[in-house]
N, C-alpha and C. Protein backbone atom coordinates (compact mmCIF):
# COMPACT_ATOMS: atom_id res chain seq x y z
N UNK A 1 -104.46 -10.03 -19.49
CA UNK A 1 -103.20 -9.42 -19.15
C UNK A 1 -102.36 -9.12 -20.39
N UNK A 2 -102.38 -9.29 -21.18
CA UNK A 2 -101.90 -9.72 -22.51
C UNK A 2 -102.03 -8.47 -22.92
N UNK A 3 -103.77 -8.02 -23.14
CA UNK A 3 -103.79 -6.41 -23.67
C UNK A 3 -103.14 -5.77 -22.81
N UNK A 4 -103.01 -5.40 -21.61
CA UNK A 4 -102.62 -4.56 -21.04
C UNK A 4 -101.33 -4.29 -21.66
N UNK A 5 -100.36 -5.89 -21.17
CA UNK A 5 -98.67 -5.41 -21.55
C UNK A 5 -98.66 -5.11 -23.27
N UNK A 6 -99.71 -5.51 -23.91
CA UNK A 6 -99.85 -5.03 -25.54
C UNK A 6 -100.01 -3.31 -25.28
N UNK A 7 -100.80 -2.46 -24.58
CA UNK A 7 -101.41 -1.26 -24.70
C UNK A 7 -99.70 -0.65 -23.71
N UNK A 8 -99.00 -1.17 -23.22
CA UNK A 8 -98.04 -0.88 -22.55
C UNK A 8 -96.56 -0.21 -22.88
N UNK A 9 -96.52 -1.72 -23.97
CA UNK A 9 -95.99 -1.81 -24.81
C UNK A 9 -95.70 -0.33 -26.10
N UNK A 10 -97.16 -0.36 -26.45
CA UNK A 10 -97.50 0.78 -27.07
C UNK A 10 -97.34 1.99 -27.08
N UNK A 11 -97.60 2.13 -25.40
CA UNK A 11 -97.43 3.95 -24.96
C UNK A 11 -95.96 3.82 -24.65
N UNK A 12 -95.04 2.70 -24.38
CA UNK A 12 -93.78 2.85 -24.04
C UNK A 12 -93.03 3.72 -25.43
N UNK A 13 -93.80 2.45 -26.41
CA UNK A 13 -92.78 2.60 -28.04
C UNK A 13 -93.02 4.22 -28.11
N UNK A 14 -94.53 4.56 -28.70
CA UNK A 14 -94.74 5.92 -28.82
C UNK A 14 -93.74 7.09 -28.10
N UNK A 15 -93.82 6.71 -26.98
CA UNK A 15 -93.08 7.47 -25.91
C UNK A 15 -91.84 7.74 -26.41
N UNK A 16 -91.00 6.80 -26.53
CA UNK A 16 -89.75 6.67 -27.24
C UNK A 16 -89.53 7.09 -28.38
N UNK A 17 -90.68 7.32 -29.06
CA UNK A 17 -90.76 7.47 -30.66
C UNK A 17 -90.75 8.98 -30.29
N UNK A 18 -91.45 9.43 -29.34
CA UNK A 18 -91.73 11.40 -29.53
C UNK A 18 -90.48 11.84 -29.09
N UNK A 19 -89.85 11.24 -27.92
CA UNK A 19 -88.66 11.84 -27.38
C UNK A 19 -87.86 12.07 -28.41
N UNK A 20 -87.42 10.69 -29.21
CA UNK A 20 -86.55 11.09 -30.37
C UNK A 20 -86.74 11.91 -31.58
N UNK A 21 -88.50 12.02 -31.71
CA UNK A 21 -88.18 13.21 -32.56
C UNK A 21 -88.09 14.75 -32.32
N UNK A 22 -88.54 14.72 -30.99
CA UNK A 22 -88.40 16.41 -30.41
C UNK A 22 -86.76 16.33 -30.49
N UNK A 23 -85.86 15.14 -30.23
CA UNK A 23 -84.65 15.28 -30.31
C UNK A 23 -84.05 15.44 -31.73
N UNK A 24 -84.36 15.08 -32.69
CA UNK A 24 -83.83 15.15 -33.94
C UNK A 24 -84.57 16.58 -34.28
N UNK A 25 -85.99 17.28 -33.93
CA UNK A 25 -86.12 18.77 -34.36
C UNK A 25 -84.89 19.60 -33.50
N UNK A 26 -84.81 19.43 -32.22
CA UNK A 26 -83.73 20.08 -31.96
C UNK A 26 -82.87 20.42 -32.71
N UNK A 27 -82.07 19.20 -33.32
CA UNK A 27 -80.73 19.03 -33.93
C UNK A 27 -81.15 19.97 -35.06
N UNK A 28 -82.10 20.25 -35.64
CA UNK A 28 -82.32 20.12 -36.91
C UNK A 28 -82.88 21.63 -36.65
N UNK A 29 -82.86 22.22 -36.08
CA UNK A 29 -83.06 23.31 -35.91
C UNK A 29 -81.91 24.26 -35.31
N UNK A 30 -81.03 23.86 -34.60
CA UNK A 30 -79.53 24.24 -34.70
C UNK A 30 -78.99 24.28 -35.44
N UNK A 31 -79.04 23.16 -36.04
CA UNK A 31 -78.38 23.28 -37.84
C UNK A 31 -78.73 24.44 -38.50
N UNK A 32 -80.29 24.48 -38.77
CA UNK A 32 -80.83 25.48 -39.65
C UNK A 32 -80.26 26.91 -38.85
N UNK A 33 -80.07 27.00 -37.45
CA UNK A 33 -79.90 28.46 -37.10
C UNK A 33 -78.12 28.45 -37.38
N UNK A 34 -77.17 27.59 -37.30
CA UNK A 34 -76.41 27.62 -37.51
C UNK A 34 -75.80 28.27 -39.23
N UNK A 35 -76.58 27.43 -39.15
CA UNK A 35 -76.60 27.83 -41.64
C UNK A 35 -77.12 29.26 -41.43
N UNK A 36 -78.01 30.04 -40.78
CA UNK A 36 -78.03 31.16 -41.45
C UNK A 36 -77.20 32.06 -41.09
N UNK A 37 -76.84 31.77 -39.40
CA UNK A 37 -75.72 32.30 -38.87
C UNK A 37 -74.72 32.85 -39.90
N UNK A 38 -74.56 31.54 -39.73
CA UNK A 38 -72.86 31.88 -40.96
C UNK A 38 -73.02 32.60 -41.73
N UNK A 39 -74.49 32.31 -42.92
CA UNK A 39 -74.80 33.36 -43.92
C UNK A 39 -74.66 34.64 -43.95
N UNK A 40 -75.13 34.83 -42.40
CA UNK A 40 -75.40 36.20 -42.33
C UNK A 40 -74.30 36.97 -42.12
N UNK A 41 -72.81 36.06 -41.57
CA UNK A 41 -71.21 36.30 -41.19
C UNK A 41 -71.11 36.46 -42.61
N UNK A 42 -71.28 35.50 -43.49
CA UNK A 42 -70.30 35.57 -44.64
C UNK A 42 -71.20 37.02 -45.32
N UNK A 43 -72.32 36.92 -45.53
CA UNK A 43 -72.67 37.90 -45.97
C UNK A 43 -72.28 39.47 -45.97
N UNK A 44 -72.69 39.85 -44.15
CA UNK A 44 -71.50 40.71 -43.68
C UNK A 44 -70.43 41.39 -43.86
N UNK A 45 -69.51 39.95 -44.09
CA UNK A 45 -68.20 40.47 -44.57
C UNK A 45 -68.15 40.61 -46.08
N UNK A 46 -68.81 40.38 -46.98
CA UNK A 46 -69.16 40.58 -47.91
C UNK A 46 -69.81 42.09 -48.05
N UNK A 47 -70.85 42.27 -47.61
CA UNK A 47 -70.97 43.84 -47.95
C UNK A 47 -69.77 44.71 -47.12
N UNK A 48 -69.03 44.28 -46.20
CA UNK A 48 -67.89 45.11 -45.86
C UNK A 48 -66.90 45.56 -47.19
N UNK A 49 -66.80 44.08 -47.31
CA UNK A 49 -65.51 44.14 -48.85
C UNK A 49 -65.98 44.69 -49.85
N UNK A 50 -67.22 45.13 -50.05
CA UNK A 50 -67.86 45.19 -51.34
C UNK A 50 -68.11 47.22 -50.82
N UNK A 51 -68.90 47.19 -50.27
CA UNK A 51 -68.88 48.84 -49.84
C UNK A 51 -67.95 49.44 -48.89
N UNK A 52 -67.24 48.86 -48.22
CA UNK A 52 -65.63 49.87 -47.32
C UNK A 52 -64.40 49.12 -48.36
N UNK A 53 -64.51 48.55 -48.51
CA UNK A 53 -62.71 48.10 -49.37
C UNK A 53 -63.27 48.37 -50.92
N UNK A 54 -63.85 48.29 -51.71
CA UNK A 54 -63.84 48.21 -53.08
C UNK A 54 -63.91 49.71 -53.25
N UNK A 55 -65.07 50.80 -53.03
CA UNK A 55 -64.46 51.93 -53.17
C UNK A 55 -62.94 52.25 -53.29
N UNK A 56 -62.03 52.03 -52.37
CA UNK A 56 -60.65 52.63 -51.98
C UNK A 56 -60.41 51.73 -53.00
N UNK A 57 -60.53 50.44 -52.80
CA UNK A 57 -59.85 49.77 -53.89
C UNK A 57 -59.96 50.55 -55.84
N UNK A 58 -61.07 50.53 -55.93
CA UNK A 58 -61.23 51.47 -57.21
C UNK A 58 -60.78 52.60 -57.18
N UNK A 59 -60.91 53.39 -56.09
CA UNK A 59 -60.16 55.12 -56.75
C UNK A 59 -58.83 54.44 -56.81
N UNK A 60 -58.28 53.71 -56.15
CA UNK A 60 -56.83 53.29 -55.93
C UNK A 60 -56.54 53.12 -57.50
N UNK A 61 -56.97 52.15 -57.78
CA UNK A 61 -57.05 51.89 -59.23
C UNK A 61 -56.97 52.80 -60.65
N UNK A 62 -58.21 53.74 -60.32
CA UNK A 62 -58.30 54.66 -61.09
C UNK A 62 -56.90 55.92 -60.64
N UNK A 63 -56.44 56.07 -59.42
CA UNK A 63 -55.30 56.90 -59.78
C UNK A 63 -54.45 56.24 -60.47
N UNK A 64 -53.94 55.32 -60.01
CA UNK A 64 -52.90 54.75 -60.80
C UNK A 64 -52.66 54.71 -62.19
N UNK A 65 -54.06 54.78 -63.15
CA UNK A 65 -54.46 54.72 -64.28
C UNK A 65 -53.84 56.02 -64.52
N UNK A 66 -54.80 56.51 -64.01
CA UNK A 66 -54.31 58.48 -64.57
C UNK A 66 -53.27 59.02 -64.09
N UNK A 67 -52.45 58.61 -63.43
CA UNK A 67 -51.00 58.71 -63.10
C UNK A 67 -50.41 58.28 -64.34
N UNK A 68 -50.46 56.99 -64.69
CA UNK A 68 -49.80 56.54 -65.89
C UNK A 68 -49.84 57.39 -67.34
N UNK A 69 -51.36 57.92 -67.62
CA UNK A 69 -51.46 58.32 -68.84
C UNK A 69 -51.01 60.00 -68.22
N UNK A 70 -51.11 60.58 -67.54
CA UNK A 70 -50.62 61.77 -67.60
C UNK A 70 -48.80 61.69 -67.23
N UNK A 71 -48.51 60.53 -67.28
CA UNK A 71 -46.86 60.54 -67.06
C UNK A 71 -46.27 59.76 -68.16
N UNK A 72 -47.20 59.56 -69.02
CA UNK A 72 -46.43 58.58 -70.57
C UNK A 72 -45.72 59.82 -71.06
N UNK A 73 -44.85 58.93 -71.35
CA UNK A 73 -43.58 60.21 -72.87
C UNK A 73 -44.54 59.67 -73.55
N UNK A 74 -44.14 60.94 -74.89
CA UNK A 74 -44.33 61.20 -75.90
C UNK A 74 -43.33 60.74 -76.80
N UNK A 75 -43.38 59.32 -77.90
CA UNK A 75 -42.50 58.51 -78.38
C UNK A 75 -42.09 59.41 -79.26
N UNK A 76 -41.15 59.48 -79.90
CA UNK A 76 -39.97 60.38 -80.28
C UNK A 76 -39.86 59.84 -82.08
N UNK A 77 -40.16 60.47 -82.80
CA UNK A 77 -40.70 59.75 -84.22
C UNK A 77 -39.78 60.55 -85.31
């Protein structure tokens, strides 16, 4: 009787042992889809800012420049 509750014993632990790790791949695989998630948000908004706002942002820039030098006086000597 002894082996039995020994071999019992065994398939119980195991048992317990697989549940928790299909439970910790879970976790651990939400995580990982979570992390790229975001990446792929932050990323996103990153090529937004980088190709729709930085254009405007630069010509913006560059008029302002050439506004300035075509509106400097000529210092008086």
């Amino acid at each position: 009787m002894s082996e039995n509750r020994s071999l019992f014993g065994r398939i119980l632990t195991w048992t317990v042992v697989g549940i928790l790790a299909v439970i910790a791949l879970k976790i651990a695989v939400r995580l990982i889809a979570f992390a790229v998630g975001l990446a792929g948000m932050v990323l996103g908004v990153a090529m937004f800012l980088l190709f729709t706002l930085g254009p405007i942002v630069l010509l913006g820039w560059l008029a302002m420049k050439a506004w300035k030098a075509f509106t400097r006086e000529e210092p008086a000597y």
